[in-house]
C-alpha atoms as a PDB file:
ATOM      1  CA  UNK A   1     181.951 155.785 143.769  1.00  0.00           C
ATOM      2  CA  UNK A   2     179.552 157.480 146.210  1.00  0.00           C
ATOM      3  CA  UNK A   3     178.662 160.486 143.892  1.00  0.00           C
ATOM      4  CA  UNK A   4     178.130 158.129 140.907  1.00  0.00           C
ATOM      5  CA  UNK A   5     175.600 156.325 143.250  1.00  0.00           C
ATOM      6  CA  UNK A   6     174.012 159.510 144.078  1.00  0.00           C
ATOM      7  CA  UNK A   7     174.302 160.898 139.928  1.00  0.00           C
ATOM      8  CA  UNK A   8     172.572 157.675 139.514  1.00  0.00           C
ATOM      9  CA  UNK A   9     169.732 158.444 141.370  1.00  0.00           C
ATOM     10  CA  UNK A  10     169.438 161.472 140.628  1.00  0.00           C
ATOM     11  CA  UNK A  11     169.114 160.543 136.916  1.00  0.00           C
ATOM     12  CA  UNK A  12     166.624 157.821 137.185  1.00  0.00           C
ATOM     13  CA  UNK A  13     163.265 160.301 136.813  1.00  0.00           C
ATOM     14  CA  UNK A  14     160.282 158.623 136.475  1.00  0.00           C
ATOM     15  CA  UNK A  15     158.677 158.239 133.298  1.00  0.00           C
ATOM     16  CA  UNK A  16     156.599 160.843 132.147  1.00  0.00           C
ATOM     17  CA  UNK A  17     152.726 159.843 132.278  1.00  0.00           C
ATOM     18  CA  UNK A  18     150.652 159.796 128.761  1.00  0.00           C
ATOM     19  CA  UNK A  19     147.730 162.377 128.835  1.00  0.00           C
ATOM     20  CA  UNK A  20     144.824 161.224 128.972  1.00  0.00           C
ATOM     21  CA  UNK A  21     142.835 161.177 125.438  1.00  0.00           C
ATOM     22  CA  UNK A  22     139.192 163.331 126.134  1.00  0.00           C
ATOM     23  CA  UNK A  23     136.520 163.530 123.582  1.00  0.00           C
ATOM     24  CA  UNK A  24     135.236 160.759 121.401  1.00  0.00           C
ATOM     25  CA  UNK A  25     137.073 157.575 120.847  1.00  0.00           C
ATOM     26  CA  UNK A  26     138.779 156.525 117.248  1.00  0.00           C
ATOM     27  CA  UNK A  27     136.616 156.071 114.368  1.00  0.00           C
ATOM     28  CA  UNK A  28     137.066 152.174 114.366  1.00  0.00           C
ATOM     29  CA  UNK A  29     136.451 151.735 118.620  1.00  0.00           C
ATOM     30  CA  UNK A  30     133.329 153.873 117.985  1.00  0.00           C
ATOM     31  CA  UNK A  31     132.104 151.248 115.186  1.00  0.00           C
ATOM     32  CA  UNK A  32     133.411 148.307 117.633  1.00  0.00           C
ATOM     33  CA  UNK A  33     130.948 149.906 120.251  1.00  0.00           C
ATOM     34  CA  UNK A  34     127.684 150.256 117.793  1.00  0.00           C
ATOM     35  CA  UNK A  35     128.435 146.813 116.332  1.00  0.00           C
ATOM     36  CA  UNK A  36     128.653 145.672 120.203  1.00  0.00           C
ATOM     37  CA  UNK A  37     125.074 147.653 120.677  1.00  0.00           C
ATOM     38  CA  UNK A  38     122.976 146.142 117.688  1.00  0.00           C
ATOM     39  CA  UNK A  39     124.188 142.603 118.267  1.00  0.00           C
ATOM     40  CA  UNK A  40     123.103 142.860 122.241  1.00  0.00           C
ATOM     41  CA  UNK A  41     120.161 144.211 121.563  1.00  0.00           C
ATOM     42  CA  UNK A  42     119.172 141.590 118.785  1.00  0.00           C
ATOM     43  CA  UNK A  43     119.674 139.116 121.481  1.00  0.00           C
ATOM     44  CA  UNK A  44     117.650 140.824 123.880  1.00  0.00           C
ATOM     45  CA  UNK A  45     115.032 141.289 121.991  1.00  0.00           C
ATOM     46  CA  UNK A  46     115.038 137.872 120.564  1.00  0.00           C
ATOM     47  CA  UNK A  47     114.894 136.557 124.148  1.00  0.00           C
ATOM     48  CA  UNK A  48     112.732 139.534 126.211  1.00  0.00           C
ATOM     49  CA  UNK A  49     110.805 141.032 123.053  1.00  0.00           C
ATOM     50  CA  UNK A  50     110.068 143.924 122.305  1.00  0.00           C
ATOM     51  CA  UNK A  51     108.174 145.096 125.606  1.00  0.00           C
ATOM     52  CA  UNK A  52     110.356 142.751 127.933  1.00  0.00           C
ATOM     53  CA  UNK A  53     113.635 144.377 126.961  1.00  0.00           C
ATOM     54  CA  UNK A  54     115.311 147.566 128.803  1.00  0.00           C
ATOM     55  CA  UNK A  55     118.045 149.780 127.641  1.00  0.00           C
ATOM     56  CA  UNK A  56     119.622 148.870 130.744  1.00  0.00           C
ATOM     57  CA  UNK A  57     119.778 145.012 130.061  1.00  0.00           C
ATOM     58  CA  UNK A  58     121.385 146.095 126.542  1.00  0.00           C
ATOM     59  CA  UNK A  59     124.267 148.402 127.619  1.00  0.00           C
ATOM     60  CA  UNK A  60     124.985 145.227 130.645  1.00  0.00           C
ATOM     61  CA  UNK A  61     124.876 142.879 127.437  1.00  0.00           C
ATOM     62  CA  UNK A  62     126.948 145.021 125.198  1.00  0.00           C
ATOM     63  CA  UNK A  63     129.144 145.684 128.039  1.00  0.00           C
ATOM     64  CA  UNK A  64     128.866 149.523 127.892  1.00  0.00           C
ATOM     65  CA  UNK A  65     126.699 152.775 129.467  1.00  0.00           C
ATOM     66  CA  UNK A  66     123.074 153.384 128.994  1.00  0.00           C
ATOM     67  CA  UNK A  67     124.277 157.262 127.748  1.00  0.00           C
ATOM     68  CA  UNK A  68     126.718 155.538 124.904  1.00  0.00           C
ATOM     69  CA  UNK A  69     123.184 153.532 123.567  1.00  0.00           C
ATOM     70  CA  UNK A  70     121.148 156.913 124.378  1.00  0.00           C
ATOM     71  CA  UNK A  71     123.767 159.084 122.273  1.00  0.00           C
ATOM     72  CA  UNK A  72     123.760 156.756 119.401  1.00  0.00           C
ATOM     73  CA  UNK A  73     119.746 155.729 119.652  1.00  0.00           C
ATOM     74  CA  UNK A  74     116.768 158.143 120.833  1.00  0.00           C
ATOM     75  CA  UNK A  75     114.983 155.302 122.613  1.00  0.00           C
ATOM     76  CA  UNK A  76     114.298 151.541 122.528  1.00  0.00           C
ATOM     77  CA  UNK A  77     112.043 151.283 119.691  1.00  0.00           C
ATOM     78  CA  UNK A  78     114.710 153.230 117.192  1.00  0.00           C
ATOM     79  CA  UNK A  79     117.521 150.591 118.165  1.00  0.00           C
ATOM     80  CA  UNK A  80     115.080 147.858 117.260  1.00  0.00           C
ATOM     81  CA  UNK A  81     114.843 149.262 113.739  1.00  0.00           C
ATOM     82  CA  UNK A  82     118.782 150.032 114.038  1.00  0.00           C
ATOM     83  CA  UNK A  83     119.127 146.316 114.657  1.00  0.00           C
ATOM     84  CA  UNK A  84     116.486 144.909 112.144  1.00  0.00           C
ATOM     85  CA  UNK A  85     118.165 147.353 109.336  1.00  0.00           C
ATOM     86  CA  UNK A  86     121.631 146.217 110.810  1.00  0.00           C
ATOM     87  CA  UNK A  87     120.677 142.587 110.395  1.00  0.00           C
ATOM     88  CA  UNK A  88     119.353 143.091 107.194  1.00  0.00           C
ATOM     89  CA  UNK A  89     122.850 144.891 106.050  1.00  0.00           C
ATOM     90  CA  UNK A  90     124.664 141.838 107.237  1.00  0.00           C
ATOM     91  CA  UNK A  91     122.799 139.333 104.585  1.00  0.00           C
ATOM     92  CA  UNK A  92     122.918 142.070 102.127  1.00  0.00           C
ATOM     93  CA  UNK A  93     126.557 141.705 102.121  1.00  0.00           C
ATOM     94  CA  UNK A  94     126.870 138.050 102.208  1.00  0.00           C
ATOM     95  CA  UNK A  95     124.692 137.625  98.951  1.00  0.00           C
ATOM     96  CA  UNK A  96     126.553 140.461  97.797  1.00  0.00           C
ATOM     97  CA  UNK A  97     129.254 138.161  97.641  1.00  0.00           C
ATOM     98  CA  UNK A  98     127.687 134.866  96.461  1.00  0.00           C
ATOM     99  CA  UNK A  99     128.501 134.113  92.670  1.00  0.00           C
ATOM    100  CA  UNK A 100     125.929 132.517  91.499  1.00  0.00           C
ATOM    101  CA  UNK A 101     126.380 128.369  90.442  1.00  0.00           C
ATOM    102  CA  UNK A 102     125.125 126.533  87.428  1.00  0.00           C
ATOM    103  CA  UNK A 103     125.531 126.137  83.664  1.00  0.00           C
ATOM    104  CA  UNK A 104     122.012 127.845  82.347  1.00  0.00           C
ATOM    105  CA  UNK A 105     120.477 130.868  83.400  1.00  0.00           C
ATOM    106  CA  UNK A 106     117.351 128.432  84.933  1.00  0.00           C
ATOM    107  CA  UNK A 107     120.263 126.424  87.380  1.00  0.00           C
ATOM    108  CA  UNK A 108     121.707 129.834  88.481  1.00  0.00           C
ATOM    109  CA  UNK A 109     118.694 131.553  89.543  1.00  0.00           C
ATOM    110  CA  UNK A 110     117.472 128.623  91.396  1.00  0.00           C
ATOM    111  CA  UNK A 111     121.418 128.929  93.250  1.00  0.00           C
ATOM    112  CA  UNK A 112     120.328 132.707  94.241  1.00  0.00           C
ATOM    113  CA  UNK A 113     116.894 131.631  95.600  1.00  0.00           C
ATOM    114  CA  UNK A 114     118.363 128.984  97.411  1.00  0.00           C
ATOM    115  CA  UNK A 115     121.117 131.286  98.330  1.00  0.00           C
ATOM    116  CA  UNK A 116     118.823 134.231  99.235  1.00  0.00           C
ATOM    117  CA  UNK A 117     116.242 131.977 101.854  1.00  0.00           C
ATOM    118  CA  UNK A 118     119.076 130.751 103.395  1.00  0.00           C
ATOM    119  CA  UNK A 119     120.376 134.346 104.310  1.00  0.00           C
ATOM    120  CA  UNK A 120     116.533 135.413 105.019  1.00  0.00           C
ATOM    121  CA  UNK A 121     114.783 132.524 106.653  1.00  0.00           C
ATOM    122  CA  UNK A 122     116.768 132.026 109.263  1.00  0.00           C
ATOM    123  CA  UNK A 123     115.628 131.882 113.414  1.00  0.00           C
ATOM    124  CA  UNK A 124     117.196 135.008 114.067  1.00  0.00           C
ATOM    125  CA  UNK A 125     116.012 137.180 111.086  1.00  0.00           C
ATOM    126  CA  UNK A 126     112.435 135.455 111.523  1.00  0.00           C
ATOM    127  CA  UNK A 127     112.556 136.099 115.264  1.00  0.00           C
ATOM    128  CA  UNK A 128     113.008 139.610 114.203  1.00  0.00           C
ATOM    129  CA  UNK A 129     110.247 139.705 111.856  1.00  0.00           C
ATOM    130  CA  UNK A 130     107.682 138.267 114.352  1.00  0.00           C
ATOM    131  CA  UNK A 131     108.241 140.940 116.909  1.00  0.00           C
ATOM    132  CA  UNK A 132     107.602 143.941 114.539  1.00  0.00           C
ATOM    133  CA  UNK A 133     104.677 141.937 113.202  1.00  0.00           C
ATOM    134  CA  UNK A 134     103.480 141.660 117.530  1.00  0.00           C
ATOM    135  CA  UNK A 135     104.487 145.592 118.019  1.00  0.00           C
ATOM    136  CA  UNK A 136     102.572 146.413 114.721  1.00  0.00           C
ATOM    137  CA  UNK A 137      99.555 147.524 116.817  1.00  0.00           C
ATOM    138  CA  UNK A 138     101.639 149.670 119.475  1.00  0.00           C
ATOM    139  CA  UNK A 139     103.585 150.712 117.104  1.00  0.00           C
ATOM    140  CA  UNK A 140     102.359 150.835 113.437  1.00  0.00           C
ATOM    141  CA  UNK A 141     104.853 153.435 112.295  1.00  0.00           C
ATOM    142  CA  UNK A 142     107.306 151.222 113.432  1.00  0.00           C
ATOM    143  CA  UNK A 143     106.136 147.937 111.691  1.00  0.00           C
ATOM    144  CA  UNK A 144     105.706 149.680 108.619  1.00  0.00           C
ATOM    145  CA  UNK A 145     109.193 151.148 108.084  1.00  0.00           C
ATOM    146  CA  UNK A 146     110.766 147.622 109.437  1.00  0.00           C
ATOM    147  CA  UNK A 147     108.559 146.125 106.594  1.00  0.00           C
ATOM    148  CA  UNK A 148     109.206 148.824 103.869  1.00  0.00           C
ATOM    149  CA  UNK A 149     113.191 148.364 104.836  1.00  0.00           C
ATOM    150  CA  UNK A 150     113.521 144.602 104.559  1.00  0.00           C
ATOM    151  CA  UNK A 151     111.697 145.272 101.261  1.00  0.00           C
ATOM    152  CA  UNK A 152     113.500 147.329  99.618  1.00  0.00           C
ATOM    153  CA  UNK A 153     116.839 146.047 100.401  1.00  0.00           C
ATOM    154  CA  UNK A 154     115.733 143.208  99.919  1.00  0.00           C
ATOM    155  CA  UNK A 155     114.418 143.955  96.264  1.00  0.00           C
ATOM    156  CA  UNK A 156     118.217 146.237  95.639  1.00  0.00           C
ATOM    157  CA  UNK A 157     119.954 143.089  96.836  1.00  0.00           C
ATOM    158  CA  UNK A 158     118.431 140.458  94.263  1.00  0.00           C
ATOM    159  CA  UNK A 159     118.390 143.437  91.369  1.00  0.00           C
ATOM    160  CA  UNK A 160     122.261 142.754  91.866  1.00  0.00           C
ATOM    161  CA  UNK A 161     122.253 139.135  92.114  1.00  0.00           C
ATOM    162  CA  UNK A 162     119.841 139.072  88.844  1.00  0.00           C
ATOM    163  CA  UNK A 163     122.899 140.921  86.971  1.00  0.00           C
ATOM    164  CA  UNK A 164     125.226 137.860  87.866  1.00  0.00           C
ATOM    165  CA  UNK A 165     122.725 134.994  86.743  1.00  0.00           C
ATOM    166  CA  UNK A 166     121.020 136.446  83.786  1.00  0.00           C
ATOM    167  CA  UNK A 167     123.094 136.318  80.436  1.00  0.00           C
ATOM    168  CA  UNK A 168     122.878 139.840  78.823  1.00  0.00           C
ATOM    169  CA  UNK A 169     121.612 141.542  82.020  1.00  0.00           C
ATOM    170  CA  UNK A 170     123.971 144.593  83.422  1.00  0.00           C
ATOM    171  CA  UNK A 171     122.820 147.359  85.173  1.00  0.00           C
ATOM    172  CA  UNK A 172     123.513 149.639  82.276  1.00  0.00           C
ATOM    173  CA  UNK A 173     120.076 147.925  80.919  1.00  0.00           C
ATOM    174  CA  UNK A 174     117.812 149.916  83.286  1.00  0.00           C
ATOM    175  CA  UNK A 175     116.614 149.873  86.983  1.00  0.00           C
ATOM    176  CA  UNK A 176     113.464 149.687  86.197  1.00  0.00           C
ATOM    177  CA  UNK A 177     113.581 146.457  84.270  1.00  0.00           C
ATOM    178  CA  UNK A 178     115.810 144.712  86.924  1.00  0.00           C
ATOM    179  CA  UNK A 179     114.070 145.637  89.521  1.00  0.00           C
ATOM    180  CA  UNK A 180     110.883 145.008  88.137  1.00  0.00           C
ATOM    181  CA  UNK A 181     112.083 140.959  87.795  1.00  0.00           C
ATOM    182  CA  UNK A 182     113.300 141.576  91.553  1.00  0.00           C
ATOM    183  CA  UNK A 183     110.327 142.235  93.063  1.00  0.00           C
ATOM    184  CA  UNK A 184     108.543 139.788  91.013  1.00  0.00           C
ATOM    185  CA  UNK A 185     111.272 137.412  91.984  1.00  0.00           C
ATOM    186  CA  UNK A 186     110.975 138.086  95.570  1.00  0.00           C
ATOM    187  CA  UNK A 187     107.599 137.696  95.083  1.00  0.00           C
ATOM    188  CA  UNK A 188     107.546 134.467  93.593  1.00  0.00           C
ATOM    189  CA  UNK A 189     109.642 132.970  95.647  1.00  0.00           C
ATOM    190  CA  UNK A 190     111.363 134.923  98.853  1.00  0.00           C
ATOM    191  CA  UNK A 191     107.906 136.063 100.874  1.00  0.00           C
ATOM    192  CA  UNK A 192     106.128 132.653 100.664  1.00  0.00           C
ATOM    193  CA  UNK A 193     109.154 130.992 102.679  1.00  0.00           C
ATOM    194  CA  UNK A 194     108.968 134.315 105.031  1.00  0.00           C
ATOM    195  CA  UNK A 195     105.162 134.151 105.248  1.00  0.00           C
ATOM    196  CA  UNK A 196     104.922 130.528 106.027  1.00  0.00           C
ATOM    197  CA  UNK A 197     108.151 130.678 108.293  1.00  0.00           C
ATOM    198  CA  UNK A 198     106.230 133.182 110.550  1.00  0.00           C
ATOM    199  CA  UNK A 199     103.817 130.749 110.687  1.00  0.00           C
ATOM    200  CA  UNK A 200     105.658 127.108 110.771  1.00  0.00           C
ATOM    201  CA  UNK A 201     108.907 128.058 111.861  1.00  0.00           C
ATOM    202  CA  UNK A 202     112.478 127.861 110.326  1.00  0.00           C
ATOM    203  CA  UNK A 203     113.218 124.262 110.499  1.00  0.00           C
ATOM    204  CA  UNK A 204     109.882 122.491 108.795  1.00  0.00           C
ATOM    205  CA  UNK A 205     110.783 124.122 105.549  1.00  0.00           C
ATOM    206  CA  UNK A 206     114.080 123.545 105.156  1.00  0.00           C
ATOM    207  CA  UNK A 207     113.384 120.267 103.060  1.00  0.00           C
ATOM    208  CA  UNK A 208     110.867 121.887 100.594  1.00  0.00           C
ATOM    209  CA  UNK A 209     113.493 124.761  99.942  1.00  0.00           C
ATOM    210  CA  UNK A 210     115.200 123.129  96.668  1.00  0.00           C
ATOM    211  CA  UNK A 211     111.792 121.424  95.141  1.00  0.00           C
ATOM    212  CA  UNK A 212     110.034 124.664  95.472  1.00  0.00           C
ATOM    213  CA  UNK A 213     112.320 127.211  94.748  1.00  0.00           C
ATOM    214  CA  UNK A 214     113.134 125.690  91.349  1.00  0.00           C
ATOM    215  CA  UNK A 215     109.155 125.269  90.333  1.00  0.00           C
ATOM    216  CA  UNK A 216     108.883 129.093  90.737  1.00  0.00           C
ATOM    217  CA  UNK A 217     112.190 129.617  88.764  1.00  0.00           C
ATOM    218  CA  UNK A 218     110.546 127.549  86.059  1.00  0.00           C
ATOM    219  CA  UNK A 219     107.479 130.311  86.343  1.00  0.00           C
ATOM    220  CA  UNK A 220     109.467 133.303  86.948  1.00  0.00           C
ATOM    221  CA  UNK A 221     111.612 132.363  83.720  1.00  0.00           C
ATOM    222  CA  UNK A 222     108.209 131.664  81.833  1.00  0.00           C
ATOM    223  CA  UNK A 223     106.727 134.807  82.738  1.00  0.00           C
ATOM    224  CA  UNK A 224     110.176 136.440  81.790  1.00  0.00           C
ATOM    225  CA  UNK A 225     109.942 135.310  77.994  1.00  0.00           C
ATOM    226  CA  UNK A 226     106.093 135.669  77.304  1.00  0.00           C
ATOM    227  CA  UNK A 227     106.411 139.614  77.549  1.00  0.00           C
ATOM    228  CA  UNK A 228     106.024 139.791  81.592  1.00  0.00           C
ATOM    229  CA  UNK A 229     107.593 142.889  82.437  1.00  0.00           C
ATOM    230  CA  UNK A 230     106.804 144.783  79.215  1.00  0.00           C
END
């Protein structure tokens, strides 16, 4: 019985230790950490600005080392344009996904402008706006790509949604064309809500959203059958 005891414990080894992983962390952890960076620093900036914030603040927020921000961002003004373009990527996809409601062609386009101010005039997204439009003089370069970017994904994102709500349209009928009627759309009736939100705020528009949206559908529509974009 003794030398079983002592075969016993003389088995029992402990359990071999796992090596430690060096190097850069899986694929999905390393999007986990950048998704962890752009949100923290969207809510810095929203609360410190611009000039207030710190890299420092953002890796305590995001829970993670100023080098991890550093290696992914050369310096505080590039991680506010990650974040803007970031931000911008997140609506994208959400109207990406919105089918468009109503019987004629005039009821769904007024569902994607309703659809696409909800997604754009929002506190956060006009927070965002407001600070590249305060940095524009420090910065110009700066303000003028956040601008051109909003814009033009903007622009790609209602081209798309303008292929859902318009009998006949596909994208097999031309870029130019579509986007053409984007812009124009965007024009018509996106910026105004974005220019007077800047301005007014979020929440005194809200109640003028349905009225005025479908008046400029009813011009945008007009415009599209007298010849506009030919």
């Amino acid at each position: 019985m003794q030398q079983l005891k002592e075969k016993t414990r003389g088995d029992a080894a402990p359990p071999p230790r796992r090596a430690r992983r060096i190097g850069r962390p899986p694929l999905e952890q390393a999007g986990e950490v950048e998704e962890r960076i752009l949100h923290a620093a969207i809510q810095v900036f929203l609360e410190r600005g611009l000039e207030g914030a710190s890299i420092e603040l953002i890796a305590e927020t995001a829970r993670c080392g100023k080098p991890t921000i550093y290696a992914r961002h050369a310096n505080k003004e590039a991680l506010f344009a990650a974040a803007i373009q970031h931000r911008i990527l997140v609506r994208n996809a959400r109207l990406f996904a919105h089918k468009p409601l109503g019987e004629t062609v005039e009821e769904r386009l007024v569902d994607i402008g309703e659809a696409v101010i909800r997604e754009s005039v929002t506190e956060e997204f006009v927070g965002l706006m407001r600070l590249a439009v305060a940095e524009a003089r420090r910065f110009p370069d700066l303000a003028t790509d956040v601008h051109h970017m909003a814009k033009q994904r903007g622009v790609e994102t209602i081209a798309y949604l303008l292929t859902q709500g318009v009998d006949g349209w596909t994208c097999e009928d031309g870029d130019t064309k579509i986007r053409a009627a984007a812009r124009l759309f965007a024009e018509l009736i996106l910026m105004p809500f974005l220019t007077r939100a800047l301005l007014e705020g979020v929440v005194a528009l809200q109640r003028e959203i349905p009225a005025i949206v479908k008046s400029r559908v009813t011009f945008f529509l007009a415009g599209l059958r007298n010849g506009g974009l030919d």
